[in-house]
Structures are given as C-alpha cells and as structure tokens.
Protein backbone atom coordinates (compact mmCIF):
# COMPACT_ATOMS: atom_id res chain seq x y z
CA UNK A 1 36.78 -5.41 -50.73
CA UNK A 2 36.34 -7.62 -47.92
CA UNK A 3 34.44 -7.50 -44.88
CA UNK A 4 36.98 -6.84 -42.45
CA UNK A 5 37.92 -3.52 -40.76
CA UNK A 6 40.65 -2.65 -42.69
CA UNK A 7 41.01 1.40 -41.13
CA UNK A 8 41.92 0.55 -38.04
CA UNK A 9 40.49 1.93 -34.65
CA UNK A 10 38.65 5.21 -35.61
CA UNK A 11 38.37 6.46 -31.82
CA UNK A 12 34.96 7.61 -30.26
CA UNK A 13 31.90 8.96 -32.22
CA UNK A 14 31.15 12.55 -32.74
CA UNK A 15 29.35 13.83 -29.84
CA UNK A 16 25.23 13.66 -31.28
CA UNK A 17 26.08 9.71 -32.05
CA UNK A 18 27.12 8.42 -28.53
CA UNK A 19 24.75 6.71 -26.79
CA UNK A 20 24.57 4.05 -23.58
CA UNK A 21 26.64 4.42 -20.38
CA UNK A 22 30.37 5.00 -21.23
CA UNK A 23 32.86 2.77 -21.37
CA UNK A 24 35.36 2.37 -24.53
CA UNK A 25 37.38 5.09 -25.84
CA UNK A 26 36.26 8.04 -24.23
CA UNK A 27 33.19 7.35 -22.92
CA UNK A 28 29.78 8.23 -24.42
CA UNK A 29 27.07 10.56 -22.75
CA UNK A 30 24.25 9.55 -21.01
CA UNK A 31 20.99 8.06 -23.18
CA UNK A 32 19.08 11.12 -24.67
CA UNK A 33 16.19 11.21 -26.21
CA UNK A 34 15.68 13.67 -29.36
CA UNK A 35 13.65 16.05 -28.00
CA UNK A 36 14.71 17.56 -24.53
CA UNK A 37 11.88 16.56 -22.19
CA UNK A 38 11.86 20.10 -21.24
CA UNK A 39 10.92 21.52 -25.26
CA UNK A 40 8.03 18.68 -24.77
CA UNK A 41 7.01 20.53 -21.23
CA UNK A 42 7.07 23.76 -22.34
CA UNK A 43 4.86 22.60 -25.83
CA UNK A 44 2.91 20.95 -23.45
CA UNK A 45 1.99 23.91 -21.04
CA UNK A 46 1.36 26.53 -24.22
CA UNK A 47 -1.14 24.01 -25.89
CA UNK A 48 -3.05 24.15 -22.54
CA UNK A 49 -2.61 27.63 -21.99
CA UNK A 50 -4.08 28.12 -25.38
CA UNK A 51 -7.14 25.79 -24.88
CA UNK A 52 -7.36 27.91 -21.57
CA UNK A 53 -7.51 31.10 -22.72
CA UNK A 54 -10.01 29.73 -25.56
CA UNK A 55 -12.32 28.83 -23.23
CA UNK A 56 -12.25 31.79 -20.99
CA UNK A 57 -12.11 34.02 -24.20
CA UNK A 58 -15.62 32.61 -25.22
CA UNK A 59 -17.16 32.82 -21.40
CA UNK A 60 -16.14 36.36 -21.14
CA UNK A 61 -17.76 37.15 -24.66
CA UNK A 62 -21.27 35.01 -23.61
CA UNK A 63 -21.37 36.94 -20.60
CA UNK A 64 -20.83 40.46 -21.72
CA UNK A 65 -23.90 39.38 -23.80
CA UNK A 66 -25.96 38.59 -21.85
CA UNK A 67 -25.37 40.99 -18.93
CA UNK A 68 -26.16 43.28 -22.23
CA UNK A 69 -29.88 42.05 -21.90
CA UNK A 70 -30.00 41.94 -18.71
CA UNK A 71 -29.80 38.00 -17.87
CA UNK A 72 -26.63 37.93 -16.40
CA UNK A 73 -27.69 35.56 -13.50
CA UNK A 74 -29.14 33.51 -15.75
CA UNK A 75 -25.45 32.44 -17.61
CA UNK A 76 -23.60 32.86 -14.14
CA UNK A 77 -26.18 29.82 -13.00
CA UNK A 78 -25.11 28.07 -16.29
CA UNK A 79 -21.40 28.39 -15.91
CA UNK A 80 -21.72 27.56 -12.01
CA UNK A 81 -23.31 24.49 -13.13
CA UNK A 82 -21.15 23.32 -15.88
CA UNK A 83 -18.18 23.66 -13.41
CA UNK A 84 -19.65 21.81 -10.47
CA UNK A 85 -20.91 19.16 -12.67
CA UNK A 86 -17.34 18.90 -14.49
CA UNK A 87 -15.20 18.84 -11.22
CA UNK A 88 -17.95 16.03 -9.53
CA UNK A 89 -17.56 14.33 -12.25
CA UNK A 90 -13.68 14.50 -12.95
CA UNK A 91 -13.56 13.55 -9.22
CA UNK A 92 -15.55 10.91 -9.11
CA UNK A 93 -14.02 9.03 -12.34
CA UNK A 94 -10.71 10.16 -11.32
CA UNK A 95 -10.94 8.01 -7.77
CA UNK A 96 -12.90 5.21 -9.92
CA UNK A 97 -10.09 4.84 -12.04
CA UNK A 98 -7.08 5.89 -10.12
CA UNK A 99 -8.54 3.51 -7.27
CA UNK A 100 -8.61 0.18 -9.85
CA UNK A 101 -5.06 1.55 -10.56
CA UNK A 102 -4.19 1.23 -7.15
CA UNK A 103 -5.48 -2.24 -6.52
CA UNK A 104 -4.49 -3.36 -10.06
CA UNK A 105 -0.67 -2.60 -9.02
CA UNK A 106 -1.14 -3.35 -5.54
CA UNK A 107 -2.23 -6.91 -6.52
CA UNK A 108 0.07 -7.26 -9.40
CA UNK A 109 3.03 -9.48 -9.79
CA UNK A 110 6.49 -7.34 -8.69
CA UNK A 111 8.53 -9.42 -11.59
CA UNK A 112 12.45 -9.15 -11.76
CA UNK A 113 14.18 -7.00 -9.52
CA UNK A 114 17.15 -7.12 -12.44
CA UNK A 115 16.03 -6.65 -15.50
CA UNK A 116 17.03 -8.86 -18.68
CA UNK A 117 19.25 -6.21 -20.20
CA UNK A 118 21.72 -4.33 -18.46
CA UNK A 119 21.31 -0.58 -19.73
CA UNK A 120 17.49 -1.24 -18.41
CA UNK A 121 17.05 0.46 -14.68
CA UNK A 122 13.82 -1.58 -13.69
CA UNK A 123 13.31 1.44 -11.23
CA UNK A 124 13.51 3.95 -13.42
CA UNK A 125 11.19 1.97 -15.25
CA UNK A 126 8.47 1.51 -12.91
CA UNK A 127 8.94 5.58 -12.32
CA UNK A 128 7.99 6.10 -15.71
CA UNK A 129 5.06 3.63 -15.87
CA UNK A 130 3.70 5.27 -12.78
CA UNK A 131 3.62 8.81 -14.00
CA UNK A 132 1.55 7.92 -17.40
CA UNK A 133 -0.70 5.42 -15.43
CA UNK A 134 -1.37 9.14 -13.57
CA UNK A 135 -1.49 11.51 -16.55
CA UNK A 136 -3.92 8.76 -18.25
CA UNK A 137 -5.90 8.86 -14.92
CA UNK A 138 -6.15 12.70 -15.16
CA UNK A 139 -6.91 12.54 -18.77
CA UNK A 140 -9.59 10.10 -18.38
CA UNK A 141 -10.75 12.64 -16.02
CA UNK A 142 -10.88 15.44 -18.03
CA UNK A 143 -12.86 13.60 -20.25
CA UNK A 144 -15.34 12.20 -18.41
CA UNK A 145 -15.57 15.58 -16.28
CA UNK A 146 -16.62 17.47 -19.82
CA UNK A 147 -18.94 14.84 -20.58
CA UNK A 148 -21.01 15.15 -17.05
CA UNK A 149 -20.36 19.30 -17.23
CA UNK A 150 -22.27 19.41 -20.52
CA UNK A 151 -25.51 17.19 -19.17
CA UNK A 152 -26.34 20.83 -17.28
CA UNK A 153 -29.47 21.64 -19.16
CA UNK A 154 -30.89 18.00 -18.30
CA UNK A 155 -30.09 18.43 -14.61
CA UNK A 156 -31.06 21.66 -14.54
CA UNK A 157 -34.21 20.91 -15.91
CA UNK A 158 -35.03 18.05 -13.61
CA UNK A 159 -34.24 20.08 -10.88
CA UNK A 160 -36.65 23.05 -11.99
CA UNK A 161 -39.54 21.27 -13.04
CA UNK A 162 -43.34 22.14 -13.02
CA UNK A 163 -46.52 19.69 -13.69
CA UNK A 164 -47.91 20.37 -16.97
CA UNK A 165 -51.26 20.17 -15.38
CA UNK A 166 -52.24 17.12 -17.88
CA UNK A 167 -51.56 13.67 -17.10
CA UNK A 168 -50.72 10.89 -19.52
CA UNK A 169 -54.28 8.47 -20.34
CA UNK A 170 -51.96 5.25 -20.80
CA UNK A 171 -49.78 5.65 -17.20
CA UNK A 172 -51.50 8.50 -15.47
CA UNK A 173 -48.19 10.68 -14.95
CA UNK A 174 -48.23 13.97 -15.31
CA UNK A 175 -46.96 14.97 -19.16
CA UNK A 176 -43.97 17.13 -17.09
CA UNK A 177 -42.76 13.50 -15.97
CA UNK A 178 -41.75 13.40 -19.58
CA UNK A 179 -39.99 16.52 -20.09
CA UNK A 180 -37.91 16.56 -17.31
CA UNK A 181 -37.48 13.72 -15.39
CA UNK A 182 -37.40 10.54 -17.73
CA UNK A 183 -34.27 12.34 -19.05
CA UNK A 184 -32.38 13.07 -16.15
C-alpha cells in the first residue's frame, strides 16, 4: 500500500459533494449551505407567528375578562400603555444603536478591496455583515422595547398620583412622594 493514487482519475464528485466555483472535470455547483436559506425563513416566520398569536391569544382572554366585570377601559388603558411604552422605547434604542452603527462603519477602516482568498467576494461579504448588524439592531430593540413596555404600572402610577395628605417628619414630602414618584 503506498500513498500514491494508484486508481487513476475518478472524474467529478457525486452531485451533494461539489463545492466552490467550477472548474475541473465537470464543474461543481455553486457553494451551498445545508439548510436552504429559505427552510431557515420559513422556520423563522412560524416561530414568530407562534409567539404572535401567543400573545394575542392571552390579550383576547384578559379582556373578555374583564369586560366580564365590567372594567374593560381599565385593561384597554393597560394594553394602550404597554404598546406605546414598547414602540418609544424600541424606537428610541433602535436609533441609539443603529445610529453608533452608522458612525461605527462610517468611521471604520474600508480594508482590502480583494480579499486574501479567492472564493471570498469581499462584497458579498460586507452584504452579509450589514444585514445581521440590522437584525441585531432590531433585536436589541425588541428587547429593550419589552423591557420599557412592562415599567407601565410605575408610569402609570406617577402619572395618576394623589397626596397622601401626611407628610414625611425627616424631609417634609408628602408620604405619596414615596409611592409614586421616587419610583418612576
């Protein structure tokens, strides 16, 4: 047994095993990846769809409650709320973040217009980093949108606040001052 080729040239391989650009004996497909980027989409729009229909499933269910007792206005102020609060604040951290972004590529070196290896499209490249620099930007959003949306009692609070009527010996603020406006 030696390490030499000793069968001769076996021709191209099987159709799932080609990979890179062509060239040689028949040449091979385009790169793929595994998983079609469209299987990835479509797993991607039934998770949210899911968490979507979640969501709305347990709104619907709160609210046929309480319309049931008669406080109906009360959980449509509660939902209105939670959504302004979630879309100022996926707004506001999504231009916080997306505008660093901005400045952080604007300002950043361009580097080699060729890249190092030759299957590499630096364009295509720069494409890709581009869309998850966005999809982390809207993420980030989401997150920090949630996080303001559920500080809706506090604001709420602060906004509907009454004096207590007693006032604190040590500062001489009213005890309400406590309740709902240190928190806020």
């Amino acid at each position: 047994m030696s390490y030499f080729d000793d069968r001769g040239d076996l021709g191209p391989p099987p159709e799932p095993f080609r990979f890179g650009r062509g060239g040689g004996g028949g040449g091979g497909s385009e790169l793929r990846s595994p998983v079609p980027l469209r299987w990835i989409g479509v797993a991607a729009a039934l998770l949210l769809l899911y968490i979507v229909l979640n969501v709305l499933k347990s709104i619907y269910v709160d609210l046929m409650w309480f319309d049931s007792v008669d406080y109906g206005s009360v959980y449509h102020t509660v939902i209105l709320w939670k959504v302004v609060l979630f879309l100022a604040g996926a707004a506001i951290s999504a231009a916080v973040i997306g505008g660093n972004i901005l400045i952080a590529r604007r300002f950043a070196p361009r580097g080699f217009e060729e890249s190092f290896i030759e299957e590499v499209d630096v364009d295509s490249i720069r494409r890709v980093v581009a869309v998850l620099l966005v999809t982390a930007t809207l993420f980030m959003a989401v997150i920090f949108g949630t996080v303001a949306g559920g500080s809706w009692e506090t604001l709420l609070s602060w906004l509907n606040s009454v004096d207590f009527g007693r006032e604190d010996p040590q500062f001489g603020r009213d005890l309400s001052f406590y309740v709902f406006s240190l928190p806020a």
